[in-house]
C-alpha atoms as a PDB file:
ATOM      1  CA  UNK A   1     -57.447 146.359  24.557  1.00  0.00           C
ATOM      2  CA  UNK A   2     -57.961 148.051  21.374  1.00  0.00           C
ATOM      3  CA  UNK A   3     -61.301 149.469  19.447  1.00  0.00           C
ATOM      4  CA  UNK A   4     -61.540 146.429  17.596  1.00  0.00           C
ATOM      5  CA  UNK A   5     -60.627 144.249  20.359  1.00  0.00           C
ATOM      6  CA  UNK A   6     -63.359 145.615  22.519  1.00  0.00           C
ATOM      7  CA  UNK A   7     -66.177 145.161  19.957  1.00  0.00           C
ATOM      8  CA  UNK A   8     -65.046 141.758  18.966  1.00  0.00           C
ATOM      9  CA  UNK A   9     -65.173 140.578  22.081  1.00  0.00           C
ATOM     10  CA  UNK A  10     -68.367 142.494  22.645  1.00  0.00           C
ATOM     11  CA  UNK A  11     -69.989 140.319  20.381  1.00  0.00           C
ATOM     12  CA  UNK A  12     -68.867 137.336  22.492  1.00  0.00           C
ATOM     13  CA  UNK A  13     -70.207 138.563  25.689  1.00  0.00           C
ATOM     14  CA  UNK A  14     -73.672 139.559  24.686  1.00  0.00           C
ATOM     15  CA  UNK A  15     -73.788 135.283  24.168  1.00  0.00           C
ATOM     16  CA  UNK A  16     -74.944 135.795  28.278  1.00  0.00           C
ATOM     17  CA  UNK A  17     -77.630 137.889  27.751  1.00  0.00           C
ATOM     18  CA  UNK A  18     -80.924 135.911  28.817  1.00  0.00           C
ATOM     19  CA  UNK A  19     -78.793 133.630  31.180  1.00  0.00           C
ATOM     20  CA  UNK A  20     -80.135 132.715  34.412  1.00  0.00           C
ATOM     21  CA  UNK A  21     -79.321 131.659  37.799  1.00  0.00           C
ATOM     22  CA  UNK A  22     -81.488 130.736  40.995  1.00  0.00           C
ATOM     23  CA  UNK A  23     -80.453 131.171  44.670  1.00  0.00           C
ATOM     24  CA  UNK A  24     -82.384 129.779  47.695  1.00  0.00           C
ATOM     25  CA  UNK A  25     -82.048 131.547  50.996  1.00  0.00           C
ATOM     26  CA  UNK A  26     -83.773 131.713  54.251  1.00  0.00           C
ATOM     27  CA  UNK A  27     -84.268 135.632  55.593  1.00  0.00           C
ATOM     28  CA  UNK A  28     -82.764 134.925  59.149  1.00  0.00           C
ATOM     29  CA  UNK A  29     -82.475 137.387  61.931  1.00  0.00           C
ATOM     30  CA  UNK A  30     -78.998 137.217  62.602  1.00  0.00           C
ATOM     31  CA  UNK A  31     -77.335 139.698  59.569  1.00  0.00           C
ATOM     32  CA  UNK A  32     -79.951 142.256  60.462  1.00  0.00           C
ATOM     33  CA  UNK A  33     -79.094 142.334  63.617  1.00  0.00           C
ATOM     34  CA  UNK A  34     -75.412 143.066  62.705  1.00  0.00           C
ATOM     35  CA  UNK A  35     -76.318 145.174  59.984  1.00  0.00           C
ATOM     36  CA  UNK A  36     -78.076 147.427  62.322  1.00  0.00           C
ATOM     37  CA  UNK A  37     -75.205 147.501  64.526  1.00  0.00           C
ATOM     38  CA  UNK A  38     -73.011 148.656  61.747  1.00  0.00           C
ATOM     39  CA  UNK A  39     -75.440 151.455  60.683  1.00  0.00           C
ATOM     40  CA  UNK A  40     -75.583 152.169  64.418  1.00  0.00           C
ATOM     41  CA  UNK A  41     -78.922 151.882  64.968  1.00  0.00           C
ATOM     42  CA  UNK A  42     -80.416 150.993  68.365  1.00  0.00           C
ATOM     43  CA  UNK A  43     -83.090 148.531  66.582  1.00  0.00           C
ATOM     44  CA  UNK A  44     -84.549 145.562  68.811  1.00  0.00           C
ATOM     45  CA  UNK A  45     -83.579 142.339  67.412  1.00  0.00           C
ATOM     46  CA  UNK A  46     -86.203 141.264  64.893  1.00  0.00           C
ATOM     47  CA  UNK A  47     -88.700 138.945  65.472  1.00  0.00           C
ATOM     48  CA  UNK A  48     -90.005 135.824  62.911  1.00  0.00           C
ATOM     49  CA  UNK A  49     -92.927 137.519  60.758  1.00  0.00           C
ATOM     50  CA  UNK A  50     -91.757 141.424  60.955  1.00  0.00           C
ATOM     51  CA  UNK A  51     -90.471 143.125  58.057  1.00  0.00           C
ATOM     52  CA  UNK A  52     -86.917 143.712  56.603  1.00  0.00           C
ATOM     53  CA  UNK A  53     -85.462 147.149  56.041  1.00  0.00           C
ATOM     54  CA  UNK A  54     -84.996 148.237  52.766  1.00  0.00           C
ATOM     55  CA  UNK A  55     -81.944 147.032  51.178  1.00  0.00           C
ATOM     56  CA  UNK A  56     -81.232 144.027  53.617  1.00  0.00           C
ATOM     57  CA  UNK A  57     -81.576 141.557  50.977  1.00  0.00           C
ATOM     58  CA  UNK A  58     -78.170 142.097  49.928  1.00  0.00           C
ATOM     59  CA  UNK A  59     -77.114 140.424  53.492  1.00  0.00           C
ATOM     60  CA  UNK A  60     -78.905 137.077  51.557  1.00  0.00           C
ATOM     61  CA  UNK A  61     -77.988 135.194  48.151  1.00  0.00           C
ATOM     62  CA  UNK A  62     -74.313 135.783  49.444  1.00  0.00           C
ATOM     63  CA  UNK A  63     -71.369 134.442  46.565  1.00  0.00           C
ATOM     64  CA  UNK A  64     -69.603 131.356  48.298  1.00  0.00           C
ATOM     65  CA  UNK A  65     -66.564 130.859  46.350  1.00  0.00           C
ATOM     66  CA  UNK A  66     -64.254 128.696  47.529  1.00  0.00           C
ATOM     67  CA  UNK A  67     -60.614 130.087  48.757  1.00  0.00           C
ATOM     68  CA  UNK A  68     -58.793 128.474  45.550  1.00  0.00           C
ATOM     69  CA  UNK A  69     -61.343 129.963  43.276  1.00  0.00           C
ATOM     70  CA  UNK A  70     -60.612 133.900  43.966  1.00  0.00           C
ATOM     71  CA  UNK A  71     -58.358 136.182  42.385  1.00  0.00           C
ATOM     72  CA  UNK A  72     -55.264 138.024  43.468  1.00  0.00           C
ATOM     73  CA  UNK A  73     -57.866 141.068  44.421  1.00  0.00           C
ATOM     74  CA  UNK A  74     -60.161 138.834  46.570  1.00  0.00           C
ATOM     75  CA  UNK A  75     -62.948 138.431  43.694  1.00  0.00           C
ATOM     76  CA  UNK A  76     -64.090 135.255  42.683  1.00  0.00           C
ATOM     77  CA  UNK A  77     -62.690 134.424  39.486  1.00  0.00           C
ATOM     78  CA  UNK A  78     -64.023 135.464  36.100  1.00  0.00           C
ATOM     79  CA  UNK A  79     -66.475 133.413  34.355  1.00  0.00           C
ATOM     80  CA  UNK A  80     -69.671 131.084  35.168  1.00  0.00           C
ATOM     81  CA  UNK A  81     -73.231 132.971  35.310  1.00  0.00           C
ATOM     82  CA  UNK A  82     -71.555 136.845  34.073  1.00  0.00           C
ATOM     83  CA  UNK A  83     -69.660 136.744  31.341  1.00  0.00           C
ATOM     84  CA  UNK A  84     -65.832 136.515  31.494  1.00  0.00           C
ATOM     85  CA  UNK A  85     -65.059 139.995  30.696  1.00  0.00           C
ATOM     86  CA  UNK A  86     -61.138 140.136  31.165  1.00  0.00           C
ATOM     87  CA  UNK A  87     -60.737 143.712  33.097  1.00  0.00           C
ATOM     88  CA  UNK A  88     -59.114 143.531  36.486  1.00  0.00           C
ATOM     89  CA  UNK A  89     -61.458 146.526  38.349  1.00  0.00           C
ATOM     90  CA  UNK A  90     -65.273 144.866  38.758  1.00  0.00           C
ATOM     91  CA  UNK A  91     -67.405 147.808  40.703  1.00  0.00           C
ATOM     92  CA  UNK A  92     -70.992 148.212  41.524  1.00  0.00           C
ATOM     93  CA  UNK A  93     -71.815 151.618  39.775  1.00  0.00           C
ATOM     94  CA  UNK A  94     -75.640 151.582  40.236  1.00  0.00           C
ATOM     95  CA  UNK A  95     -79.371 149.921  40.442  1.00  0.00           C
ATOM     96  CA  UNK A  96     -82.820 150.275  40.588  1.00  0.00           C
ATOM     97  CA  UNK A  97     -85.165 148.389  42.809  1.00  0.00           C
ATOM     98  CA  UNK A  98     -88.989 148.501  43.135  1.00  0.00           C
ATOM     99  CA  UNK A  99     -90.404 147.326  46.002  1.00  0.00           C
ATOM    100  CA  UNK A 100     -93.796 145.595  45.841  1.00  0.00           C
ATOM    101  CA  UNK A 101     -94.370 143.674  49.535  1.00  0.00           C
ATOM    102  CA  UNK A 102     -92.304 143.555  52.081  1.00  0.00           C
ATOM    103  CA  UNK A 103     -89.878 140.264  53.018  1.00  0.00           C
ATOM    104  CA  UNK A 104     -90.154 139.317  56.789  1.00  0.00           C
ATOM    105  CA  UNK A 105     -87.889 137.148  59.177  1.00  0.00           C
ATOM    106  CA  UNK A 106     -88.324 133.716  58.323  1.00  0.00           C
ATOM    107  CA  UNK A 107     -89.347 133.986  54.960  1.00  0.00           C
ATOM    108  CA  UNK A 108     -87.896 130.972  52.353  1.00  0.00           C
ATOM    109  CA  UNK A 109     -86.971 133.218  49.624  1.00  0.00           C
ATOM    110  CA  UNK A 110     -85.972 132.914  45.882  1.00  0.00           C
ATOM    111  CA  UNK A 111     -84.064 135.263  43.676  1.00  0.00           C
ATOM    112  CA  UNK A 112     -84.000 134.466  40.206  1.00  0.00           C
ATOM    113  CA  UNK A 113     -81.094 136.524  38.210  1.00  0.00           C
ATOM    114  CA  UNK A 114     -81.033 137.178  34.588  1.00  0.00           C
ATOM    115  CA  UNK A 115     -78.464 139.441  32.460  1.00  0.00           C
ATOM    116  CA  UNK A 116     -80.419 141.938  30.663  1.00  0.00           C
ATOM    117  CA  UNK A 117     -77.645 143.876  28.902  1.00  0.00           C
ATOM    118  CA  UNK A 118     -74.041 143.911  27.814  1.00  0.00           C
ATOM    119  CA  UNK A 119     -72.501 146.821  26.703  1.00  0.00           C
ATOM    120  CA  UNK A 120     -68.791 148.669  26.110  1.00  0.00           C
ATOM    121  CA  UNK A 121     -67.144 151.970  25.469  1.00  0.00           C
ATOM    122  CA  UNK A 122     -64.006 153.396  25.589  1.00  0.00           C
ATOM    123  CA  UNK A 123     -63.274 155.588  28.722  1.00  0.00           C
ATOM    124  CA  UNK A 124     -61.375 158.257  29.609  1.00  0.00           C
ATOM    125  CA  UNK A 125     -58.823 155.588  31.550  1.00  0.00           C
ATOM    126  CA  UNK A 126     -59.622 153.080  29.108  1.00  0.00           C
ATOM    127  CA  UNK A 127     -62.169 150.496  28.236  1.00  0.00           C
ATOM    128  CA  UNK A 128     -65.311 150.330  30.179  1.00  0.00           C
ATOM    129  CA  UNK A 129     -67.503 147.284  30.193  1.00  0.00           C
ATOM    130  CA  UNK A 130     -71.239 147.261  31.406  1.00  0.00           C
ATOM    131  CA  UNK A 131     -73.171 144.809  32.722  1.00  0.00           C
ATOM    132  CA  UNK A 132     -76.788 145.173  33.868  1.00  0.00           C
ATOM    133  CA  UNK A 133     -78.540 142.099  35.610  1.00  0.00           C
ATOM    134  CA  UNK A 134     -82.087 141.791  36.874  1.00  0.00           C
ATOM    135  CA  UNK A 135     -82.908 140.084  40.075  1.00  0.00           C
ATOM    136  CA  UNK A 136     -86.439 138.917  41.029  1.00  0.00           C
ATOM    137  CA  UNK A 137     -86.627 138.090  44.746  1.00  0.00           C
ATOM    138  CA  UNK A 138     -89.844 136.470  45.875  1.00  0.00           C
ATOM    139  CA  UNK A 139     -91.436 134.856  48.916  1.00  0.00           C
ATOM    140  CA  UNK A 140     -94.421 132.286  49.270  1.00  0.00           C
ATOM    141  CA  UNK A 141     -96.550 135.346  48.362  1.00  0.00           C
ATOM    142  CA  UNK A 142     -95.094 136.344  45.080  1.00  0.00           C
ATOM    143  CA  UNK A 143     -92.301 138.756  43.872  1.00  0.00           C
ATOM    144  CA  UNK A 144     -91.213 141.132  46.936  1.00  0.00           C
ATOM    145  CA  UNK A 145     -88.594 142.951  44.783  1.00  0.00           C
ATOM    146  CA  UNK A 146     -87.117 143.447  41.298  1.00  0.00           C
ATOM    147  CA  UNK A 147     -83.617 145.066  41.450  1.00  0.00           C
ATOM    148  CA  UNK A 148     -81.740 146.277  38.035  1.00  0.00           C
ATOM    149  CA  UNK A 149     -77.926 145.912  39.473  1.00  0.00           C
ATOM    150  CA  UNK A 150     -75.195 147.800  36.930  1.00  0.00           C
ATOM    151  CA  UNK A 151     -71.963 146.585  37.413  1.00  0.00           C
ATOM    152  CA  UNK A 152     -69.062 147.865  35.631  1.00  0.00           C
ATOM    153  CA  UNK A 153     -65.460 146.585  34.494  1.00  0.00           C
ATOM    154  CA  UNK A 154     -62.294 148.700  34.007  1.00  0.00           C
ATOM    155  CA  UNK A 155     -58.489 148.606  33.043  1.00  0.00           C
ATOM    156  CA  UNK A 156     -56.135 148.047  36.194  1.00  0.00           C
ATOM    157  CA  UNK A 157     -54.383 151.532  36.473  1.00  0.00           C
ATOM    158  CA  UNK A 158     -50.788 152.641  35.223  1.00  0.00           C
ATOM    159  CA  UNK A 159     -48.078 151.884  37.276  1.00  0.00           C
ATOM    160  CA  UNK A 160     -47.544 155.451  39.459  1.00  0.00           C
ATOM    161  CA  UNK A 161     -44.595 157.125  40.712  1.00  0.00           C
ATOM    162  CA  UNK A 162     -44.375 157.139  44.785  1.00  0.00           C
ATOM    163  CA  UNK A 163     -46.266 160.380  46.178  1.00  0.00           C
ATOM    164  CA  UNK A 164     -47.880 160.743  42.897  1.00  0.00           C
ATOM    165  CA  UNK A 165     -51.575 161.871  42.796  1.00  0.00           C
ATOM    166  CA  UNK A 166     -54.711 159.299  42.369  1.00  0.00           C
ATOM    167  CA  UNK A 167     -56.290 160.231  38.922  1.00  0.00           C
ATOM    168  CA  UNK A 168     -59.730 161.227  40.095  1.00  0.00           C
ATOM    169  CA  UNK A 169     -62.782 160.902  37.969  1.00  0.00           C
ATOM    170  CA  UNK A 170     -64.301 164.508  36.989  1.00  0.00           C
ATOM    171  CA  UNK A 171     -65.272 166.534  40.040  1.00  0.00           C
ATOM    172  CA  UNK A 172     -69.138 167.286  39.858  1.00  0.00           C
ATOM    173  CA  UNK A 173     -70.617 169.740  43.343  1.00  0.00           C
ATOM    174  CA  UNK A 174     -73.106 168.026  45.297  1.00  0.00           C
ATOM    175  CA  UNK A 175     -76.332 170.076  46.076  1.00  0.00           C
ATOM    176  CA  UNK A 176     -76.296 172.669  48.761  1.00  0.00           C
ATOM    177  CA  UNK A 177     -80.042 172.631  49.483  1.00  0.00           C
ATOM    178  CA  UNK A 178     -80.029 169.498  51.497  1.00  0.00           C
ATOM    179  CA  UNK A 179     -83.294 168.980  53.925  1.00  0.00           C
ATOM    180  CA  UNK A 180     -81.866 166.394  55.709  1.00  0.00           C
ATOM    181  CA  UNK A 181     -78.049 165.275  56.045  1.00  0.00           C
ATOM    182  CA  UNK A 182     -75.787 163.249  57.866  1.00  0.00           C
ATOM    183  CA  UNK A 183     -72.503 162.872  58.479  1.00  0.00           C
ATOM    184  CA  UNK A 184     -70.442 159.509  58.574  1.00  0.00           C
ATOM    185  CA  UNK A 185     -66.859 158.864  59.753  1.00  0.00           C
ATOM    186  CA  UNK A 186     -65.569 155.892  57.899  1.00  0.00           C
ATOM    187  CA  UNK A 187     -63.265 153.593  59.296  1.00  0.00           C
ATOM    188  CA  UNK A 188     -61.572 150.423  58.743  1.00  0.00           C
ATOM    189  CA  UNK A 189     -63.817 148.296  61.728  1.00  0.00           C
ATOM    190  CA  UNK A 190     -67.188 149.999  59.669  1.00  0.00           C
ATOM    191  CA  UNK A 191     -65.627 148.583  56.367  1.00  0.00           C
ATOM    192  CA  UNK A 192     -64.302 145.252  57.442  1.00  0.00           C
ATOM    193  CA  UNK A 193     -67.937 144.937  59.351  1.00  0.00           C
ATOM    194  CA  UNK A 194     -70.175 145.639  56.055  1.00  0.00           C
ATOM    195  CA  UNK A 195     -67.397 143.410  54.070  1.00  0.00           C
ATOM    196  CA  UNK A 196     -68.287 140.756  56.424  1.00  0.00           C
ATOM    197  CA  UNK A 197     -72.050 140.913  56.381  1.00  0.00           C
ATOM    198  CA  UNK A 198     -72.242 140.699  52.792  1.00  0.00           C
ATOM    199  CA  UNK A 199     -68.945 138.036  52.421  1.00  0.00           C
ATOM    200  CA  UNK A 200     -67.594 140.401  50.254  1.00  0.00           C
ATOM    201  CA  UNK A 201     -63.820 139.569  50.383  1.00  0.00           C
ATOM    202  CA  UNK A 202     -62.550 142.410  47.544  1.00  0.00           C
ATOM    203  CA  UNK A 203     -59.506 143.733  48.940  1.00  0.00           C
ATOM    204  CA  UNK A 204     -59.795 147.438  48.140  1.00  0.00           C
ATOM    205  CA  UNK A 205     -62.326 147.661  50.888  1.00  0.00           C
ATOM    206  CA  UNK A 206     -59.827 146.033  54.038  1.00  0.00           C
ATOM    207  CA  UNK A 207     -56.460 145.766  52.624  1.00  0.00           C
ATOM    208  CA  UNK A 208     -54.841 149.663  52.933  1.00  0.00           C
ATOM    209  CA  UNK A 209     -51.033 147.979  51.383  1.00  0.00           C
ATOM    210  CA  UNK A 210     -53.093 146.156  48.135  1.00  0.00           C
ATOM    211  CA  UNK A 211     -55.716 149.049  47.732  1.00  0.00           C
ATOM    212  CA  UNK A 212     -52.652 152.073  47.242  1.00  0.00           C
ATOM    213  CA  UNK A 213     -49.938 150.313  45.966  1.00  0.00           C
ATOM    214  CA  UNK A 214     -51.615 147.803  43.443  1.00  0.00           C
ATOM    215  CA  UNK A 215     -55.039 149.754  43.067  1.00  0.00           C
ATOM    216  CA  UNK A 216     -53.498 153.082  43.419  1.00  0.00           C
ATOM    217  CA  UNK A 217     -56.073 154.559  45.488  1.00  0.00           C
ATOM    218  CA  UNK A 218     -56.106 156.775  48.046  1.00  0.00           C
ATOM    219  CA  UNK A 219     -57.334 155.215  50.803  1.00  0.00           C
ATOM    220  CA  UNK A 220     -59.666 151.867  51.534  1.00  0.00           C
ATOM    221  CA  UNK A 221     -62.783 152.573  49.216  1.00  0.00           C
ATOM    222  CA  UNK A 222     -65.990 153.061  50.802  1.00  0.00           C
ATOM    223  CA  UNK A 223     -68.369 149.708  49.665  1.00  0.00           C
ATOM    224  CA  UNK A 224     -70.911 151.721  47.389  1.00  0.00           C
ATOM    225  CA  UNK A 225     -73.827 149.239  48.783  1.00  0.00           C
ATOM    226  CA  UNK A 226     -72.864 150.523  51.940  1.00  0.00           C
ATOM    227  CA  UNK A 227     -73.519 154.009  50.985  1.00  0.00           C
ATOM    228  CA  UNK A 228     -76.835 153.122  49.227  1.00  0.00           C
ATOM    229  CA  UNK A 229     -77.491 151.609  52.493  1.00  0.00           C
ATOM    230  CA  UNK A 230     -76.693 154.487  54.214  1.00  0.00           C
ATOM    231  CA  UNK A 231     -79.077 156.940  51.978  1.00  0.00           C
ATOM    232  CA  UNK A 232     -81.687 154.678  52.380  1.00  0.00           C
ATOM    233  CA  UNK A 233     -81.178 154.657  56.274  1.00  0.00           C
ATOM    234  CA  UNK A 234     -81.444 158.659  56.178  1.00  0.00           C
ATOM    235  CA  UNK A 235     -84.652 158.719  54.726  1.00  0.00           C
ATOM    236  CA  UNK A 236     -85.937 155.779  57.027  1.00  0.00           C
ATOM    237  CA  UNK A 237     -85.564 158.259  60.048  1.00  0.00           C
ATOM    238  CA  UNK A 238     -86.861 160.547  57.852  1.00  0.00           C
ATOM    239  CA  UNK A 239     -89.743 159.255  57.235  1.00  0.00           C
ATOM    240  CA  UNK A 240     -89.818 156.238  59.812  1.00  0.00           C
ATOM    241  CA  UNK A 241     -93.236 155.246  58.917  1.00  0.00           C
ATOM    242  CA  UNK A 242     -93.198 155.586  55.304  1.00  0.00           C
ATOM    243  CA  UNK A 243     -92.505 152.228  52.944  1.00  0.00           C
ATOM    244  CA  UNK A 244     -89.996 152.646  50.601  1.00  0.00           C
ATOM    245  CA  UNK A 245     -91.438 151.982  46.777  1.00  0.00           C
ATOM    246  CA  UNK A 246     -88.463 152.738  45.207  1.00  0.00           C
ATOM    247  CA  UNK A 247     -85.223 153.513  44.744  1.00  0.00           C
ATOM    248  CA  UNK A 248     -82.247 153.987  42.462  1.00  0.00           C
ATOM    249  CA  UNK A 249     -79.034 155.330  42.949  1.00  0.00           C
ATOM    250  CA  UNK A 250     -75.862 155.963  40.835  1.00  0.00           C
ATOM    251  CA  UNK A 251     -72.521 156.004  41.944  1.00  0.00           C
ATOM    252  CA  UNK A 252     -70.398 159.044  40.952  1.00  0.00           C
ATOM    253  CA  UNK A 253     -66.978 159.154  42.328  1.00  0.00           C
ATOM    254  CA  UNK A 254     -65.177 156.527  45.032  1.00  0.00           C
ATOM    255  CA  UNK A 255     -65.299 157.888  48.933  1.00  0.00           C
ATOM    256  CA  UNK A 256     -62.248 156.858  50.672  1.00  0.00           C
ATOM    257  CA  UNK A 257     -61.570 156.118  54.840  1.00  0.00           C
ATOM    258  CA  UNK A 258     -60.476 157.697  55.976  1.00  0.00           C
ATOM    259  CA  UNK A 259     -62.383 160.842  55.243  1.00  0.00           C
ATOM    260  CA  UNK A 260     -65.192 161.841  55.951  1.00  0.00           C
ATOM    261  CA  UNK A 261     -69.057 161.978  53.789  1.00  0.00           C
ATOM    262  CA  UNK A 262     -72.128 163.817  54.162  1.00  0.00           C
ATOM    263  CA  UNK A 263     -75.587 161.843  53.124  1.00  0.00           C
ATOM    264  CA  UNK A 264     -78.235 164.039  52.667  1.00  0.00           C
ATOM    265  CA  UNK A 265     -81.884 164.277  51.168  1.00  0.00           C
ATOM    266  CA  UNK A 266     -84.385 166.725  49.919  1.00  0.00           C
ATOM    267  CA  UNK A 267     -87.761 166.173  49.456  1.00  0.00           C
ATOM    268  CA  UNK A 268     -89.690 166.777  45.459  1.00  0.00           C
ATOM    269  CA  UNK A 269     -92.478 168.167  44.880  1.00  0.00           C
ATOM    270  CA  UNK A 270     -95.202 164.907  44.301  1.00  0.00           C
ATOM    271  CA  UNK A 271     -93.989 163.074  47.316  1.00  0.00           C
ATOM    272  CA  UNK A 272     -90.474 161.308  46.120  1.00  0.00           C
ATOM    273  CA  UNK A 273     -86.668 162.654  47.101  1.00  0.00           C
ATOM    274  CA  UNK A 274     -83.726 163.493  46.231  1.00  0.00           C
ATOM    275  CA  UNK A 275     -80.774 161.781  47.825  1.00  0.00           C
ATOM    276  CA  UNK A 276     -77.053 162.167  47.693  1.00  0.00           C
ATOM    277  CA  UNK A 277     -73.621 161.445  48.899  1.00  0.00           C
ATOM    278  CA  UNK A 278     -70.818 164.310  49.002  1.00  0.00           C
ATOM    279  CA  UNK A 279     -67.322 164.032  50.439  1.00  0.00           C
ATOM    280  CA  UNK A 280     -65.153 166.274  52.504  1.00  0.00           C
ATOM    281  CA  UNK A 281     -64.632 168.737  49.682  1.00  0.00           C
ATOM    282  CA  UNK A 282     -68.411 168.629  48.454  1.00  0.00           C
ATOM    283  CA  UNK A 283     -68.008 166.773  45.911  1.00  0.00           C
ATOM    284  CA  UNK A 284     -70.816 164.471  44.537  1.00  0.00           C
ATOM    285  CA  UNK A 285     -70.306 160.633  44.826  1.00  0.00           C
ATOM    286  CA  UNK A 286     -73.475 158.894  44.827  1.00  0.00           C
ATOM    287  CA  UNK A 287     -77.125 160.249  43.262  1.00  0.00           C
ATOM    288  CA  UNK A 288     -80.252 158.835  44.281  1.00  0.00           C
ATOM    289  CA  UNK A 289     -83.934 158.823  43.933  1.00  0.00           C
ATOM    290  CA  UNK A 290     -86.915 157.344  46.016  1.00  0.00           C
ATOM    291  CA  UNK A 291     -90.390 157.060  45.979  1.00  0.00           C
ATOM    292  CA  UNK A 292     -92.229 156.096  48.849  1.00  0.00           C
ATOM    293  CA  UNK A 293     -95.914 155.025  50.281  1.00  0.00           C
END
């Protein structure tokens, strides 16, 4: 896709800015329950009325596309509420979420979805096109959440030569002054799991053969909600009594199963933290910030 290309067709996707959508869901118990599992937490099983970790809602709203309408990567096809942007690659590279009341077991819920923004530029592998779309999630007492979700679009990559190195985005080091860390050992059964609570059926996350041969990655990629989850989770044993107000995150480079991550936090002065993911070499691959109550 050339300059031109890009910006003409630029023009045609900014015609779904200000579209919406609305999803109806019901906040049952049984995801959390098997999203705690996967985190490996030794939580009771919720009850109707008590509150939902941070971050659960994206266990709700799931996409149901029908078997005949995904593509050869697992994705649903292009097109219908985001606009049909043509690139292969569709990654979550981000969001910010403010929390204003909690959701609880049993809530009816709505989340209404708007796209705020549409932009492009040309990459170092190519074009890159952005998408930004806000989410309003509320319950019978009003908006519990507004979430700013960045997703981003990319080229497939060249065809590689067997043996020959992944083309890694620029290496950035993680912070050494961590106050609180973890580390987690990725494996398939912990991505297939989290792919499975959250119906995601993208390929690169389950499918080793597809993910290095047509994706040309190393290794299955690491979901980054999963690792926002994760970060989040850190701070909740942190801080166990503390309620998350907010929290944004950024994802930096891919983290790949199966080697292993380090999540860690640090606290700021006036009360919010500093939260990151690293990989085996130190690397940064996810930046994050939260403010809590």
């Amino acid at each position: 896709m050339t300059p031109t290309d890009l910006a003409h067709q630029l023009a045609h996707w900014r015609q779904w800015i200000g579209r919406t959508e609305q999803r109806r869901d019901v906040i049952t118990a049984a995801p959390l329950v098997g999203l705690a599992a996967t985190l490996d937490r030794p939580d009771p099983a919720p009850q109707p009325g008590e509150p939902v970790a941070p971050l659960a809602h994206w266990l709700y709203f799931l996409p149901a596309a029908r078997q005949s309408e995904l593509g050869a990567d697992g994705h649903a096809l292009r097109g219908g509420f985001l606009p049909p942007v043509p690139l292969p690659r569709r990654m979550w590279a981000g969001g910010r979420l403010q929390f204003h009341h909690p959701l609880r077991v049993g809530d009816e819920v709505t989340r209404t979805s708007t796209i705020q923004q549409v932009d492009a530029k040309a990459g170092r592998s190519g074009p890159l096109v952005f998408v930004t779309v806000r989410h309003e999630i509320a319950n019978a007492h009003g908006t519990a959440l507004s979430e700013e979700h960045d997703i981003v679009y990319r080229e497939a990559p060249p065809a590689r030569p067997a043996g020959a190195a992944w083309s890694a985005p620029a290496p950035q080091a993680a912070p050494a002054d961590a106050d609180f860390s973890r580390d987690i050992a990725p494996d398939p059964v912990l991505l297939f799991r989290y792919s499975a609570l959250t119906f995601n059926g993208h390929r690169i996350h389950y499918d080793r053969k597809h993910v290095t041969e047509v994706e040309g990655y190393p290794g299955l990629v690491v979901h980054g909600p999963l690792i926002a989850t994760l970060l989040v989770d850190l701070l909740r044993g942190e801080r166990p009594q503390a309620e998350l107000a907010h929290f944004g995150f950024t994802a930096v480079r891919p983290l790949f199963e199966p080697r292993g991550f380090r999540v860690c936090g640090r606290e700021e002065p006036g009360g919010g933290f500093a939260l990151w993911a690293s990989d085996a070499q130190g690397l940064l691959a996810m930046r994050a910030e939260a403010r809590v109550r």
